[in-house]
Protein backbone atom coordinates (compact mmCIF):
# COMPACT_ATOMS: atom_id res chain seq x y z
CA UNK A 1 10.25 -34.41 -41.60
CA UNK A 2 13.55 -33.32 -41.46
CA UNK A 3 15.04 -36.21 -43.15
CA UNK A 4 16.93 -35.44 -45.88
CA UNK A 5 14.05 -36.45 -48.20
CA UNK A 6 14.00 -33.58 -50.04
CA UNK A 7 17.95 -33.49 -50.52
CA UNK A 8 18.13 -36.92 -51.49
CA UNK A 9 15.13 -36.52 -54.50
CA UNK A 10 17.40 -33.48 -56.09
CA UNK A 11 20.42 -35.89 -55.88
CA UNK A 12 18.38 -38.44 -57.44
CA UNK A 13 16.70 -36.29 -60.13
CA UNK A 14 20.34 -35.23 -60.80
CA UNK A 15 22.16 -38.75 -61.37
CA UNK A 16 18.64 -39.98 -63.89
CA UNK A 17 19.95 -36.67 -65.42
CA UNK A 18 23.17 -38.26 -66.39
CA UNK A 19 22.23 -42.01 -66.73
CA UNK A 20 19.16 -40.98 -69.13
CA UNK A 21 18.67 -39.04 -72.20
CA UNK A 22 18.71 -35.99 -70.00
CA UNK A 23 16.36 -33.16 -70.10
CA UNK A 24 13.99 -33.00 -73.28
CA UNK A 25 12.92 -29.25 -74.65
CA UNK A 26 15.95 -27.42 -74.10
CA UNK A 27 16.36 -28.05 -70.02
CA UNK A 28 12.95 -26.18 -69.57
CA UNK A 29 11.53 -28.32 -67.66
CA UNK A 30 14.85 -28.43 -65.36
CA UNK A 31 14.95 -25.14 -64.67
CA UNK A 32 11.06 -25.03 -63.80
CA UNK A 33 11.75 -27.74 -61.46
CA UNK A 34 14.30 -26.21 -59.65
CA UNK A 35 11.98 -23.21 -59.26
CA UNK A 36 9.25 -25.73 -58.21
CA UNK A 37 11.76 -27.15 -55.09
CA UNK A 38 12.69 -23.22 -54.34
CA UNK A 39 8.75 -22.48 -53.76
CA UNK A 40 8.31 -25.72 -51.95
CA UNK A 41 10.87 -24.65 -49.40
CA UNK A 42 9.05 -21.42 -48.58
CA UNK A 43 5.95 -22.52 -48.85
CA UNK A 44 6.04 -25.86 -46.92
CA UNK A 45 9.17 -26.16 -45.04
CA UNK A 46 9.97 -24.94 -41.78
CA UNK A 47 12.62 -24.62 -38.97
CA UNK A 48 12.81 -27.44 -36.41
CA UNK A 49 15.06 -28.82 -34.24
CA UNK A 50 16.12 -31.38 -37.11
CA UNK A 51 16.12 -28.99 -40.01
CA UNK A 52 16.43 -25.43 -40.77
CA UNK A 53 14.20 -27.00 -44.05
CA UNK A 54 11.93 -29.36 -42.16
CA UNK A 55 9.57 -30.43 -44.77
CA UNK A 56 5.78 -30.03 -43.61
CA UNK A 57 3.50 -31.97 -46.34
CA UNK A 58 4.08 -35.63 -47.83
CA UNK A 59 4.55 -35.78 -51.81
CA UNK A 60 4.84 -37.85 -54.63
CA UNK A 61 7.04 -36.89 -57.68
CA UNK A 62 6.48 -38.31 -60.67
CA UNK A 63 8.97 -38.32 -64.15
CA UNK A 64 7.72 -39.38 -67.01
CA UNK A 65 10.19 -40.29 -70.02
CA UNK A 66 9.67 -40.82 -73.88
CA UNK A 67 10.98 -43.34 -76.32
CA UNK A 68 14.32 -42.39 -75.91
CA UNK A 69 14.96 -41.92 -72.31
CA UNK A 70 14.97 -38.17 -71.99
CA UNK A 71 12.35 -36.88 -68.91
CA UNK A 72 9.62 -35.06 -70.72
CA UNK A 73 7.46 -34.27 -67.71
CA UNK A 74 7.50 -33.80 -63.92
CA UNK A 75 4.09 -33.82 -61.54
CA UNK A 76 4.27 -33.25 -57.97
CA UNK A 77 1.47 -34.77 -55.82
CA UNK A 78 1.18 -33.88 -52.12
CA UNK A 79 -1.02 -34.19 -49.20
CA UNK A 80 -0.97 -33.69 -45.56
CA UNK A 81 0.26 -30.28 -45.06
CA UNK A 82 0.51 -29.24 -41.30
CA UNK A 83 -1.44 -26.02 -41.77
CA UNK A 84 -2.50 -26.36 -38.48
CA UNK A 85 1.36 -24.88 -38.07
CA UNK A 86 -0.11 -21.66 -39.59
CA UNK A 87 -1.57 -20.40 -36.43
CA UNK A 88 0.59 -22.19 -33.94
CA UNK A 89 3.97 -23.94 -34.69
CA UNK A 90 5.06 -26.09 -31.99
CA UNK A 91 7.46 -24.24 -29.19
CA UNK A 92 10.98 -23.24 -30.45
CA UNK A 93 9.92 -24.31 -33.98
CA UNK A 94 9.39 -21.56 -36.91
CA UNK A 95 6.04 -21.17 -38.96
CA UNK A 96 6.31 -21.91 -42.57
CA UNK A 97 9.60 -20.01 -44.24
CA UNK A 98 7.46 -17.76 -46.55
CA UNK A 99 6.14 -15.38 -43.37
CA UNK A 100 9.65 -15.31 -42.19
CA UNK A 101 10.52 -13.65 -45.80
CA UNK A 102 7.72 -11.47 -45.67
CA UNK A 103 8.95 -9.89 -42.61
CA UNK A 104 12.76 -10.27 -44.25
CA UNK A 105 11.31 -8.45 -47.02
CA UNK A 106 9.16 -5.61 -45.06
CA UNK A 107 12.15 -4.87 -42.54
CA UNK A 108 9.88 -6.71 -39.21
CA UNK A 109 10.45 -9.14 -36.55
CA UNK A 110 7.29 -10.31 -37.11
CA UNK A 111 6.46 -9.63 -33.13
CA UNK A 112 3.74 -7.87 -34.34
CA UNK A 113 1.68 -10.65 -35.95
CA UNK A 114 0.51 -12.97 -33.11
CA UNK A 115 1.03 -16.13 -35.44
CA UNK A 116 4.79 -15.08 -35.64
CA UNK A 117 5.25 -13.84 -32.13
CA UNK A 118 6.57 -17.03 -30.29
CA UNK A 119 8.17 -18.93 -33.27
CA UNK A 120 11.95 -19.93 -33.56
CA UNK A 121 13.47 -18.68 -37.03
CA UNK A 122 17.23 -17.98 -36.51
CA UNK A 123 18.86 -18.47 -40.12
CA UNK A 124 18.82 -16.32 -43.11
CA UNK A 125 16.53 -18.00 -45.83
CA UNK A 126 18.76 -18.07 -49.13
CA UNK A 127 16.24 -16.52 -51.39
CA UNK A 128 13.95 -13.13 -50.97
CA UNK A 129 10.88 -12.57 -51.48
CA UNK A 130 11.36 -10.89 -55.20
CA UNK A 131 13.48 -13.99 -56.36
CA UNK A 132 10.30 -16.40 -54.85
CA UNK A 133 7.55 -13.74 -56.53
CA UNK A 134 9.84 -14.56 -59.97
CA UNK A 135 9.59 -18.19 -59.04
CA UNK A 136 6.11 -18.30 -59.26
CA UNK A 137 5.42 -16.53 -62.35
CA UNK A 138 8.06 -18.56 -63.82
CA UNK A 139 5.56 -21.78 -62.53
CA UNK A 140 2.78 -20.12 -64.65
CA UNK A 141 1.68 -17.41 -62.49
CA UNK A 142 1.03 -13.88 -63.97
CA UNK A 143 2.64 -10.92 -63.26
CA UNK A 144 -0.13 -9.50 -61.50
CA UNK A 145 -1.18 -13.08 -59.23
CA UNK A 146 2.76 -12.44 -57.61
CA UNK A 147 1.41 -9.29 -55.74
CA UNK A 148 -2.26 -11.25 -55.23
CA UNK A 149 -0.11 -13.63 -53.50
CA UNK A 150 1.77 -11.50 -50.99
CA UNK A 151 -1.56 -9.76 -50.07
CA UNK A 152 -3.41 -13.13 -49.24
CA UNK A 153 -0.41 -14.10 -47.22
CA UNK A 154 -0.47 -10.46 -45.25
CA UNK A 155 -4.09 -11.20 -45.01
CA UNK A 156 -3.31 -14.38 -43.30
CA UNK A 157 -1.24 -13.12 -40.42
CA UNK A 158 -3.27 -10.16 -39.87
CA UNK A 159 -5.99 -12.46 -38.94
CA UNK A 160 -3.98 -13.09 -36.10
CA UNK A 161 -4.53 -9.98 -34.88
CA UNK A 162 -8.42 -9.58 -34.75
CA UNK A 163 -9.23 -9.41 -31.47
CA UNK A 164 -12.76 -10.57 -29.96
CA UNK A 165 -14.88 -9.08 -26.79
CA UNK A 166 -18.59 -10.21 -25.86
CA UNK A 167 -21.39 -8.12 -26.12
CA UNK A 168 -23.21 -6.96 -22.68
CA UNK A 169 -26.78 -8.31 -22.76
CA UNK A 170 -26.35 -10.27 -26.08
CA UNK A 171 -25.32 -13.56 -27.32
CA UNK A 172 -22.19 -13.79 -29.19
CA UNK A 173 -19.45 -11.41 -29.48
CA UNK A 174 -18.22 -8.28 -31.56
CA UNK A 175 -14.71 -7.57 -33.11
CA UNK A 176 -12.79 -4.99 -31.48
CA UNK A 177 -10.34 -3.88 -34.08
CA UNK A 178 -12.27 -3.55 -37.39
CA UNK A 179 -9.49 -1.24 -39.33
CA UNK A 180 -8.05 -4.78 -39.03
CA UNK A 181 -10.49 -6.65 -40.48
CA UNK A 182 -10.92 -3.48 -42.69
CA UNK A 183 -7.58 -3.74 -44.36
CA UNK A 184 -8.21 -7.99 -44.81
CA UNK A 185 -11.36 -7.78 -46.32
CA UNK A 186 -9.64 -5.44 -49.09
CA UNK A 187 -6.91 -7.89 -49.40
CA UNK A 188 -8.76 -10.78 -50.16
CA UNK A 189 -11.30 -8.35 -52.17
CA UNK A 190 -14.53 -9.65 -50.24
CA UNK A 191 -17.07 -6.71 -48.41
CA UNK A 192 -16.31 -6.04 -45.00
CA UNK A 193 -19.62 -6.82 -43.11
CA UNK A 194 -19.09 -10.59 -44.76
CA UNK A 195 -15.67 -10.88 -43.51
CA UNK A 196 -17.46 -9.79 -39.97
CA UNK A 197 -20.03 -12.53 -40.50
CA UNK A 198 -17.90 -15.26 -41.42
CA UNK A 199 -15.79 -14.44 -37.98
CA UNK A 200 -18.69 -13.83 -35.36
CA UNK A 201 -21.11 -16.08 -36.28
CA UNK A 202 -21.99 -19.88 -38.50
CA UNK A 203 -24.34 -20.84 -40.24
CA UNK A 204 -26.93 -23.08 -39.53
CA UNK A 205 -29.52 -24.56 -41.22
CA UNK A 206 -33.31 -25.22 -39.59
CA UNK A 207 -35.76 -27.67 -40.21
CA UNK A 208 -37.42 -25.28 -43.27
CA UNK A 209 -33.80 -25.40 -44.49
CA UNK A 210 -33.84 -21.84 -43.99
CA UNK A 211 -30.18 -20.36 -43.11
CA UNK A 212 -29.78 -19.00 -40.05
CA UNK A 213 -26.44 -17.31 -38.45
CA UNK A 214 -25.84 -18.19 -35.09
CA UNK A 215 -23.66 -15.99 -33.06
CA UNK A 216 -20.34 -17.47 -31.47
CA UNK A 217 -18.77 -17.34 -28.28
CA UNK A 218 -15.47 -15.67 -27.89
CA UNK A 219 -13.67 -18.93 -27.90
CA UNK A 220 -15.67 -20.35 -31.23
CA UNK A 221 -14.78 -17.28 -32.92
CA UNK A 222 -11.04 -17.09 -32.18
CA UNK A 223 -11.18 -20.75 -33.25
CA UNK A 224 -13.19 -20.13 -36.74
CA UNK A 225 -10.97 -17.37 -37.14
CA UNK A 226 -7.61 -19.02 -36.80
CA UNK A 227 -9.41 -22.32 -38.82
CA UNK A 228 -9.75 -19.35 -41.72
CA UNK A 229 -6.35 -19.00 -41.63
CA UNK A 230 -5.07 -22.26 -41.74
CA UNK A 231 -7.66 -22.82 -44.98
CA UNK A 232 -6.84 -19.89 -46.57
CA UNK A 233 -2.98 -20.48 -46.39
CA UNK A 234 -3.82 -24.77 -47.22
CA UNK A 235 -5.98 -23.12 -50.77
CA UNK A 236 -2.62 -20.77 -51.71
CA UNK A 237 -0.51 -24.17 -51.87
CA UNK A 238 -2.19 -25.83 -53.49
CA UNK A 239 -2.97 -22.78 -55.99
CA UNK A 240 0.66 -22.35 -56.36
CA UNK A 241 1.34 -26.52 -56.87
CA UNK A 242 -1.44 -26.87 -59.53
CA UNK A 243 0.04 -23.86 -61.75
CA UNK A 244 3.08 -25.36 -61.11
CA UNK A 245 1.98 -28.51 -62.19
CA UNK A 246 0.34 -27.43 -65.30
CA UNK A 247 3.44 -25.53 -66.68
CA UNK A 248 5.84 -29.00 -65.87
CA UNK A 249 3.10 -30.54 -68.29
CA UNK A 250 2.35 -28.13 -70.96
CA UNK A 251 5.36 -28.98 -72.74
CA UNK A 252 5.06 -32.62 -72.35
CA UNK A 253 1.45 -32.86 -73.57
CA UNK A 254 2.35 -29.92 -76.86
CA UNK A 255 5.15 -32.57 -77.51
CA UNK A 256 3.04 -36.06 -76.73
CA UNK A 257 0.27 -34.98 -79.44
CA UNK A 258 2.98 -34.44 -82.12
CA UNK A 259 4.93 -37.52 -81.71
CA UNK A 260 4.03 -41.36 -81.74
CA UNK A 261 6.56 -41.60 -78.48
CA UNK A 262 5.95 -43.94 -75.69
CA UNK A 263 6.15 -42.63 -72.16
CA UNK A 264 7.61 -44.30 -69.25
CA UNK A 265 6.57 -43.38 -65.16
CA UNK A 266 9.14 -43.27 -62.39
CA UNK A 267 6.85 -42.13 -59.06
CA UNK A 268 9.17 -40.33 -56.35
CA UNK A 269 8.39 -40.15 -52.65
């Protein structure tokens, strides 16, 4: 992390450029790349003492070439993202780049959103939010998944701020701020009383295999809850990668089926 090993694969993708047959189908797919590596740098890169873009997630990037030379199709693999950094980046570090935006974007410090409250983030990102929302519908999103994007990611730092208490006389505990989990639930479009569930208590199954939800303790549910977060941010990456992915293809496999073209694989780590 924080390596240069991001820098170095755009340098490299640059000189194939001009030692191959270049970019097949009109530099589409170069363009789409280059929104691909400005997504990837919100999404899973962060500020650390190394690198204002400290990548957080390993990857494999993979060119494939026809008959005569020119790079017909990119695929990005990647694995290991530190989404464990959603709900608490390591001291003086930032959390991923994206929340930072948000807040850019909305006009906070972020001080607000527990998740956001101790992080280091002291450089201006050189995108916003509307040119990364374009990014992603240029990666095959629609128009309308842009905004579905922003809420989940609201969604996710708001979790931050649901706040537990134990009930006198009872097992388990209750949430103490529901507009909170009010205003969540709508985001993510699920009913309310199920996003209550799924924070105070697990499920369990008995010996009838009968399910039965058990109620947690205040320190269980602050840790389901922030585990929802990190899963829920880990599923949005790797949303955004496989649209990606499929529109960095689409060409490539339209222009494989008309053609008798051999393809060649370069993998990139």
């Amino acid at each position: 992390s924080g390596n240069g090993k991001t820098i170095n694969t755009k340098q490299f993708l640059s000189y194939i450029q001009s030692v191959s047959g270049g970019w097949d189908i009109s530099n589409t797919l170069k363009t789409r790349l280059a929104h691909l590596f400005n997504v990837l740098d919100c999404f899973g890169s962060s500020q650390t003492d190394d690198s204002i873009y400290a990548s957080k997630y390993t990857s494999q990037l993979q060119l494939k070439f026809n008959y005569f030379g020119d790079i017909v199709s990119c695929q990005l693999k990647t694995c290991l993202l530190e989404k464990s950094r959603v709900t608490g980046p390591p001291p003086g570090e930032s959390n991923f780049h994206i929340f930072h935006l948000l807040m850019e974007h909305i006009g906070s410090d972020g001080k607000a959103y527990p998740y956001l409250k101790n992080t280091n983030h002291t450089f201006a990102l050189k995108v916003t939010l509307p040119s990364i929302q374009n990014s992603l519908v240029a990666l095959g999103l629609q128009e309308s998944e842009k905004d579905h994007v922003i809420n989940i990611l609201t969604a996710i730092l708001m979790l931050g701020q649901v706040k537990f208490r134990s009930v006198p006389g009872e097992e388990g505990v209750m949430v103490t701020n529901l507009e909170i989990v009010k205003v969540i639930a709508k985001m993510l479009g699920v009913k309310e009383s199920s996003m209550v569930d799924a924070l105070t208590s697990t499920p369990v199954v008995s010996g009838t295999r009968k399910v039965h939800m058990m109620p947690l303790t205040q320190e269980k549910a602050i840790a389901k809850r922030n585990t929802l977060a990190s899963y829920l941010y880990l599923r949005l990456f790797n949303v955004v990668l496989t649209s990606a992915n499929e529109s960095l293809a689409g060409e490539f496999a339209k222009k494989e089926k008309s053609t008798d073209c051999d393809s060649a694989l370069i993998p990139l780590l």
